[in-house]
PDB file of N, CA and C in Angstrom:
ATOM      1  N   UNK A   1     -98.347  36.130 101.490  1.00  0.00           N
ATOM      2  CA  UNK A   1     -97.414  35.400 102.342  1.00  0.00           C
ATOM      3  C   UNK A   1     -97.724  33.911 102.228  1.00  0.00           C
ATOM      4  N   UNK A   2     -96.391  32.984 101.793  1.00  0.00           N
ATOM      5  CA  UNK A   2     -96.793  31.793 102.171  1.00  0.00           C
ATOM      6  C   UNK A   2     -97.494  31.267 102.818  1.00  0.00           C
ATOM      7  N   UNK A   3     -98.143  29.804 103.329  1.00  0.00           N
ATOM      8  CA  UNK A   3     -98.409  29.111 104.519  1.00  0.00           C
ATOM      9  C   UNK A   3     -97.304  28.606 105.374  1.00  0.00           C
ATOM     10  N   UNK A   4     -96.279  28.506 104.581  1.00  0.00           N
ATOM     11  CA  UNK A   4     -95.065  27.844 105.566  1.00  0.00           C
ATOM     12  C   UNK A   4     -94.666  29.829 106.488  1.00  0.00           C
ATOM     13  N   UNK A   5     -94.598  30.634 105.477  1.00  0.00           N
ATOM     14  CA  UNK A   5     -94.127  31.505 105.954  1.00  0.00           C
ATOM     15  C   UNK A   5     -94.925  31.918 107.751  1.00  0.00           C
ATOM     16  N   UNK A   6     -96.041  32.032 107.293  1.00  0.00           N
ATOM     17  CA  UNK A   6     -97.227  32.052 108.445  1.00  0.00           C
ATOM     18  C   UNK A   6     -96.702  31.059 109.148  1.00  0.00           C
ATOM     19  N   UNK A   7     -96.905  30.163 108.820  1.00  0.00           N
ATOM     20  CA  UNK A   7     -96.819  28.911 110.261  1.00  0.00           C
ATOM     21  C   UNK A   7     -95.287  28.889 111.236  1.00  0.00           C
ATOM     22  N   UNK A   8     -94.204  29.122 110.513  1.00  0.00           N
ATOM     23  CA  UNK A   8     -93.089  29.732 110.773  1.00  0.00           C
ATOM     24  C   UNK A   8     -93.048  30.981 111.955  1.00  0.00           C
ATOM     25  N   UNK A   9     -94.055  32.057 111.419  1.00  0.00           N
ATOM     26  CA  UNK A   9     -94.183  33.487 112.254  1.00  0.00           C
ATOM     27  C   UNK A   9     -95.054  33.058 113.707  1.00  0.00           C
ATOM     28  N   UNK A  10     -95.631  32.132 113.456  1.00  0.00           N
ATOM     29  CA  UNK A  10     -96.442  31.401 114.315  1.00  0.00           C
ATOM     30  C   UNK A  10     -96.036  30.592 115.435  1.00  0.00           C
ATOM     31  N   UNK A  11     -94.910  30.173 114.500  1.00  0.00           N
ATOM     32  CA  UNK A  11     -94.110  29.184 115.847  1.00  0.00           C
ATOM     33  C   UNK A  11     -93.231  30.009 116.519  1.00  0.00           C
ATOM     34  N   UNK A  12     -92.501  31.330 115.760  1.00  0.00           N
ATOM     35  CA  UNK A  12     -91.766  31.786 116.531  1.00  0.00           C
ATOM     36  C   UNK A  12     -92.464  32.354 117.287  1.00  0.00           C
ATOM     37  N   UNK A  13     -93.637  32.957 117.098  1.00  0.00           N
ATOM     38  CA  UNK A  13     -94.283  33.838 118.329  1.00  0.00           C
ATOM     39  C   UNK A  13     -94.849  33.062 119.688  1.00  0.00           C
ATOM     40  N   UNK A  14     -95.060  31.829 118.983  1.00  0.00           N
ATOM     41  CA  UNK A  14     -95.105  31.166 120.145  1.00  0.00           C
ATOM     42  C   UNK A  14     -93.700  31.060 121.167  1.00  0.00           C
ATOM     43  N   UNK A  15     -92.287  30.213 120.437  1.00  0.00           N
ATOM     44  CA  UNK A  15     -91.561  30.243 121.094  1.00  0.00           C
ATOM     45  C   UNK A  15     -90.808  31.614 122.032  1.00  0.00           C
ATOM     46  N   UNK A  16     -90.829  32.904 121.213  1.00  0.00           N
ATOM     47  CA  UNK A  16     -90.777  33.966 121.990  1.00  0.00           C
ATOM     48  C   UNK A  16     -92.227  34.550 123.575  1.00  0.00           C
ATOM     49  N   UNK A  17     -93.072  33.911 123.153  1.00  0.00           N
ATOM     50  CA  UNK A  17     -93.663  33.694 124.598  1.00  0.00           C
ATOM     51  C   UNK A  17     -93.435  33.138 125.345  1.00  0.00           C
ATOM     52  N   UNK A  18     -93.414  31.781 125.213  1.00  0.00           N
ATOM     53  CA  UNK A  18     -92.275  31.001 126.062  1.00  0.00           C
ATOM     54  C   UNK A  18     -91.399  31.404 126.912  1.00  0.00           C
ATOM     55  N   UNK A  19     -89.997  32.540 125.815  1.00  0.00           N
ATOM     56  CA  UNK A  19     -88.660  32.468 126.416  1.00  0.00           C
ATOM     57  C   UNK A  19     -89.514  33.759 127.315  1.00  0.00           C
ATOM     58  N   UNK A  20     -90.659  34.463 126.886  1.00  0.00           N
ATOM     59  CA  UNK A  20     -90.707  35.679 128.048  1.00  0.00           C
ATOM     60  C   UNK A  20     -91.485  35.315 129.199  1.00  0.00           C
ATOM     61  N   UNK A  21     -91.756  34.090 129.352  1.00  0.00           N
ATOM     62  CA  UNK A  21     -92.729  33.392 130.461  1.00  0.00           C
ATOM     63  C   UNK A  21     -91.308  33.157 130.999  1.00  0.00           C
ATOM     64  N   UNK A  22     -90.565  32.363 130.901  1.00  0.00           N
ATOM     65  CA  UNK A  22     -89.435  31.796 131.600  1.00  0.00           C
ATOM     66  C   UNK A  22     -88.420  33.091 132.165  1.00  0.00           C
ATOM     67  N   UNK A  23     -88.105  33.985 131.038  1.00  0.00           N
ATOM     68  CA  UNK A  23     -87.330  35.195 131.620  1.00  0.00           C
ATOM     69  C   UNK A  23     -88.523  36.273 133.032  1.00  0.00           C
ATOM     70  N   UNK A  24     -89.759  36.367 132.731  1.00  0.00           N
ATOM     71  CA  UNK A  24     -90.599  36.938 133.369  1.00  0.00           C
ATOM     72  C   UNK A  24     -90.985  36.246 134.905  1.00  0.00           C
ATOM     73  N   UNK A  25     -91.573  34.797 134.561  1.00  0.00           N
ATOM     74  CA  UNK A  25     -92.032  34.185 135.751  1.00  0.00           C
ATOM     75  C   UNK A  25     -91.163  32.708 136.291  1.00  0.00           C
ATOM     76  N   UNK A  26     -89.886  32.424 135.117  1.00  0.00           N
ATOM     77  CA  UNK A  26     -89.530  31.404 135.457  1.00  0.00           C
ATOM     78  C   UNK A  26     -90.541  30.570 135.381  1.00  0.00           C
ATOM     79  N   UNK A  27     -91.108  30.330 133.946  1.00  0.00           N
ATOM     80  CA  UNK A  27     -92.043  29.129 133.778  1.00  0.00           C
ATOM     81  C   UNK A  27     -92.084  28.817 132.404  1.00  0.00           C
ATOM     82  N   UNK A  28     -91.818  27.700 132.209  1.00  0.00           N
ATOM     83  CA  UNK A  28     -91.529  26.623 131.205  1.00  0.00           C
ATOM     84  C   UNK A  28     -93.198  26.102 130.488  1.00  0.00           C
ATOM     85  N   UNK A  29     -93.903  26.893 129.657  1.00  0.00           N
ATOM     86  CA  UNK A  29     -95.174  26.850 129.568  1.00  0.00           C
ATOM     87  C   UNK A  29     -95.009  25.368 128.817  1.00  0.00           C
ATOM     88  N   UNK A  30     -94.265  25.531 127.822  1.00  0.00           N
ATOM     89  CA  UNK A  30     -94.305  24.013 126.724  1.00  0.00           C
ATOM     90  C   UNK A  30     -94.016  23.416 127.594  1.00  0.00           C
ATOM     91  N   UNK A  31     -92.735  23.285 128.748  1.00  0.00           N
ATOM     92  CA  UNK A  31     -92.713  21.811 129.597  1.00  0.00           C
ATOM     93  C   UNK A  31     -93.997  21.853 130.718  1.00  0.00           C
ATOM     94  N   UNK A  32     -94.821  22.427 130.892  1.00  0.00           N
ATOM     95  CA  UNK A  32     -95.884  22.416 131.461  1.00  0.00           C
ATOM     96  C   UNK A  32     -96.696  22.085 130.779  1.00  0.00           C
ATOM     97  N   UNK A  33     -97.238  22.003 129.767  1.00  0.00           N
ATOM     98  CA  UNK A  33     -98.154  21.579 128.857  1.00  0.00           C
ATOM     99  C   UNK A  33     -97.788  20.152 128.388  1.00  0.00           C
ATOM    100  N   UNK A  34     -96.540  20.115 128.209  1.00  0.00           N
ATOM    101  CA  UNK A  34     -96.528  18.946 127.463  1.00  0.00           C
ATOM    102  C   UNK A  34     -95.740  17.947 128.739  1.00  0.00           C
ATOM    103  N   UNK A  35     -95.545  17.925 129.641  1.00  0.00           N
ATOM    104  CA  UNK A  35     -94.627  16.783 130.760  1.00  0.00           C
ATOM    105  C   UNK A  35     -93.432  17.005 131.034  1.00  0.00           C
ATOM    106  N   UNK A  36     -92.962  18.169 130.772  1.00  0.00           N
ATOM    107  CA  UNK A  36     -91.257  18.721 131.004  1.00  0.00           C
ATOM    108  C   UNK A  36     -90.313  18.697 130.226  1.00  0.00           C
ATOM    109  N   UNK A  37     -89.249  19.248 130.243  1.00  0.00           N
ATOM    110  CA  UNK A  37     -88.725  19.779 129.128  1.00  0.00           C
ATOM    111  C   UNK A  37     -88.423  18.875 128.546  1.00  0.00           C
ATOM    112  N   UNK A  38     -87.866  17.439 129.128  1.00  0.00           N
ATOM    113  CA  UNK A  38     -87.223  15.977 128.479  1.00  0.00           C
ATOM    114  C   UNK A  38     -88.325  15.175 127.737  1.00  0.00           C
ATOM    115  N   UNK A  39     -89.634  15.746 127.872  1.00  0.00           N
ATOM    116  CA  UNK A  39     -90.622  14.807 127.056  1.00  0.00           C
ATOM    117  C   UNK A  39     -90.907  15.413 125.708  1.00  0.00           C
ATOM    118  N   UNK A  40     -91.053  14.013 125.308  1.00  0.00           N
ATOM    119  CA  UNK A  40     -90.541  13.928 123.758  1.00  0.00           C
ATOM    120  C   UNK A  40     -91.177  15.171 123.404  1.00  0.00           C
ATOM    121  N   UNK A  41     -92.937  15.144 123.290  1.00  0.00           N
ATOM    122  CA  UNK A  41     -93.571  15.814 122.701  1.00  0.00           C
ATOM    123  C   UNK A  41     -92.965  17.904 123.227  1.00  0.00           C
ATOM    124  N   UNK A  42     -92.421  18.048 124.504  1.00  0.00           N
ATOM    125  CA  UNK A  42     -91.837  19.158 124.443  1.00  0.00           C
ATOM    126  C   UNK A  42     -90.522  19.134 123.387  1.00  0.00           C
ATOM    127  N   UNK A  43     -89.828  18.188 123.343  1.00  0.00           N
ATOM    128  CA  UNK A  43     -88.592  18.692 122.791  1.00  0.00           C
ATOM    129  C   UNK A  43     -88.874  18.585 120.908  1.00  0.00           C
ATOM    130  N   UNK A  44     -89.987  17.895 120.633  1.00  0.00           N
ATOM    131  CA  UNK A  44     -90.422  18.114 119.486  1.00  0.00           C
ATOM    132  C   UNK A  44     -90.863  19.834 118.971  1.00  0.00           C
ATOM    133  N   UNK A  45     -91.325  20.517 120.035  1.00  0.00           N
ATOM    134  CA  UNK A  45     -92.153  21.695 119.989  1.00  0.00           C
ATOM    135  C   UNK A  45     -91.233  22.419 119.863  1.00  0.00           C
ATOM    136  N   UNK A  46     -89.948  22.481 120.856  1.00  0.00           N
ATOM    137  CA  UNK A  46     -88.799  23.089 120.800  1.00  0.00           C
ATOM    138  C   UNK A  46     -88.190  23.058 119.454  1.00  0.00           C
ATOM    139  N   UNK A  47     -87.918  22.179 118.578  1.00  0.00           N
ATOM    140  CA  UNK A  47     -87.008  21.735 117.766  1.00  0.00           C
ATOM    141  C   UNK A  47     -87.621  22.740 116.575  1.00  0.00           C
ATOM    142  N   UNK A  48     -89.054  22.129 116.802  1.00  0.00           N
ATOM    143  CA  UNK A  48     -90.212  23.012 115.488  1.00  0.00           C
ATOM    144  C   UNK A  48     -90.038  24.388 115.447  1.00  0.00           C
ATOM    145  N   UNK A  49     -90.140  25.277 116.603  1.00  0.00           N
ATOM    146  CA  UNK A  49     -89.770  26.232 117.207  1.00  0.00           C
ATOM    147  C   UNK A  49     -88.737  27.083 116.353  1.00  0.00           C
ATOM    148  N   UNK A  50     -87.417  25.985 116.685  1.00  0.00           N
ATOM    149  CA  UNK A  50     -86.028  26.298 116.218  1.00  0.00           C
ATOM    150  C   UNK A  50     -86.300  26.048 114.489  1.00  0.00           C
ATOM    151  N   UNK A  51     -86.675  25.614 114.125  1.00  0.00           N
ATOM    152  CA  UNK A  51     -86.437  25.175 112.458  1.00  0.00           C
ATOM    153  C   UNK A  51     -87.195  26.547 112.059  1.00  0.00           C
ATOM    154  N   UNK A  52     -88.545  27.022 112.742  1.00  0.00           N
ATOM    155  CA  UNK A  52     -88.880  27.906 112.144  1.00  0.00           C
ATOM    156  C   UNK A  52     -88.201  29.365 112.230  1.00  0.00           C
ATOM    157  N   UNK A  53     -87.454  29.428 113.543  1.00  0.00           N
ATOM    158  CA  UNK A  53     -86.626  30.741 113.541  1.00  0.00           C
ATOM    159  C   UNK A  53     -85.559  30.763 112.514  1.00  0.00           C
ATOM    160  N   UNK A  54     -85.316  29.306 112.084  1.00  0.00           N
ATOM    161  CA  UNK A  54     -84.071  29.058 110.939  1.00  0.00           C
ATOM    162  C   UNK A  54     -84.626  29.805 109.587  1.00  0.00           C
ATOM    163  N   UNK A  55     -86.276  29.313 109.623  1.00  0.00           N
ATOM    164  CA  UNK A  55     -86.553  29.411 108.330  1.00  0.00           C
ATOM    165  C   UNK A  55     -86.768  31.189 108.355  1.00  0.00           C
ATOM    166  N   UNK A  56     -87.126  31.964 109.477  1.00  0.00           N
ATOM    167  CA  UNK A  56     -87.379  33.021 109.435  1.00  0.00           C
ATOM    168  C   UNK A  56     -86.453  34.166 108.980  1.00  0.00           C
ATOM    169  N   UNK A  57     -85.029  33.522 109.211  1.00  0.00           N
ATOM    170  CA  UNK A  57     -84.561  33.741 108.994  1.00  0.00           C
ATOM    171  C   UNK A  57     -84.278  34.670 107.809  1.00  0.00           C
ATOM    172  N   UNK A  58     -84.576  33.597 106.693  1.00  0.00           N
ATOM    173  CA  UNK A  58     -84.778  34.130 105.020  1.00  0.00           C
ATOM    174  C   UNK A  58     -85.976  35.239 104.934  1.00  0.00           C
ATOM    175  N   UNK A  59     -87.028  35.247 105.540  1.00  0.00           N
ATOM    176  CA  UNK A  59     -87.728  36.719 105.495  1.00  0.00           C
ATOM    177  C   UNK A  59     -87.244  37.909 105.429  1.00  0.00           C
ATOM    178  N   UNK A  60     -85.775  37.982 105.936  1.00  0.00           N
ATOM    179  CA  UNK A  60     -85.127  38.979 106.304  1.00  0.00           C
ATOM    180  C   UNK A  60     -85.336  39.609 104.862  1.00  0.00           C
ATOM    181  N   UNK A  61     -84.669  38.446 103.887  1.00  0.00           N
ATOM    182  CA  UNK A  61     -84.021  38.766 102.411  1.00  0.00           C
ATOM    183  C   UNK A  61     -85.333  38.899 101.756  1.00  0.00           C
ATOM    184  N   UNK A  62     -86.177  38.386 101.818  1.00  0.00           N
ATOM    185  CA  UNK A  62     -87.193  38.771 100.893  1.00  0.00           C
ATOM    186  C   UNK A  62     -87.682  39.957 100.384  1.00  0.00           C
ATOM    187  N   UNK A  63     -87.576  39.858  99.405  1.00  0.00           N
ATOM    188  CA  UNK A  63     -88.565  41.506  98.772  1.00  0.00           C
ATOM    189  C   UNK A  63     -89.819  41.519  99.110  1.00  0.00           C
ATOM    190  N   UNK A  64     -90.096  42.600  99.055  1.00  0.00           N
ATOM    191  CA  UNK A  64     -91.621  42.720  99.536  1.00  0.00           C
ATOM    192  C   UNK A  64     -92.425  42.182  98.248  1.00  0.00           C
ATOM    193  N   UNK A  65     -93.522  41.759  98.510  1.00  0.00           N
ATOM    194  CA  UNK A  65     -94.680  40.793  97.372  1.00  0.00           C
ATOM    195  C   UNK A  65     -95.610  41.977  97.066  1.00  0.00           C
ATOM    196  N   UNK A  66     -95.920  42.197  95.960  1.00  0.00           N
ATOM    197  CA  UNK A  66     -97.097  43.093  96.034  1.00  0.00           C
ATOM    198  C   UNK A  66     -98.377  42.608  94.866  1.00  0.00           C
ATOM    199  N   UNK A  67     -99.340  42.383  95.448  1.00  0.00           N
ATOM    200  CA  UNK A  67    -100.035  41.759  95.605  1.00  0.00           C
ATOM    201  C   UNK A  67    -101.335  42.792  94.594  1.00  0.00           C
ATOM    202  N   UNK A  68    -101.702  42.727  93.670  1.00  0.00           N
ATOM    203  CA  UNK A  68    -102.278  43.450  92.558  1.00  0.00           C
ATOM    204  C   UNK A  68    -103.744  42.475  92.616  1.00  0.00           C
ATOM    205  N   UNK A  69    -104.572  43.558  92.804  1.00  0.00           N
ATOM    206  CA  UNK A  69    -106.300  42.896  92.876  1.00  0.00           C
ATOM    207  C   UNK A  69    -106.915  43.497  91.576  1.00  0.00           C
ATOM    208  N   UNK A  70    -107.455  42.671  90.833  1.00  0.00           N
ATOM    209  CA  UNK A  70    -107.979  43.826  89.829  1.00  0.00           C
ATOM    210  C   UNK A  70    -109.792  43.227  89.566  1.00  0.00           C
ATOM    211  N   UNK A  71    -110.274  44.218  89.982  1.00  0.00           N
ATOM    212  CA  UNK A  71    -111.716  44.236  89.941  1.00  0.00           C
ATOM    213  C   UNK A  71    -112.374  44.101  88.761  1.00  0.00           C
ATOM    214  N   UNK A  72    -113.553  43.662  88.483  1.00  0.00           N
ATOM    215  CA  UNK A  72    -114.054  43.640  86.995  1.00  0.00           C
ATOM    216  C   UNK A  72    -114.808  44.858  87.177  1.00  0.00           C
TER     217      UNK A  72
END
């Protein structure tokens, strides 16, 4: 697996914690961490978030990689 691919699976899992903190407890963990939802550094996190669900997108299509080790 890529590194973008990883970092991608990474952000979305983050952002899907998020949306289940907010659907669960009504709490905005990134605008709590970072100064609320209008500060920059949240809406940066958000955006990152979103680009990577974009990019995750294409995982869908991917073939599986198979990955051949060959021992001496």
């Amino acid at each position: 697996m890529k590194m973008l691919d990883k970092l991608s699976l990474i952000l979305v899992i983050i952002g899907a914690l998020n949306w289940g903190s907010i659907g669960i407890f009504n709490f905005d963990v990134v605008a709590w961490l970072f100064g609320g939802q209008g500060a920059v550094i949240s809406r940066i996190v958000y955006t990152l978030v979103a680009l990577a669900g974009v990019w995750c997108i294409s995982l869908l299509f991917k073939e599986n990689e198979v990955v051949e080790h060959h021992h001496d």
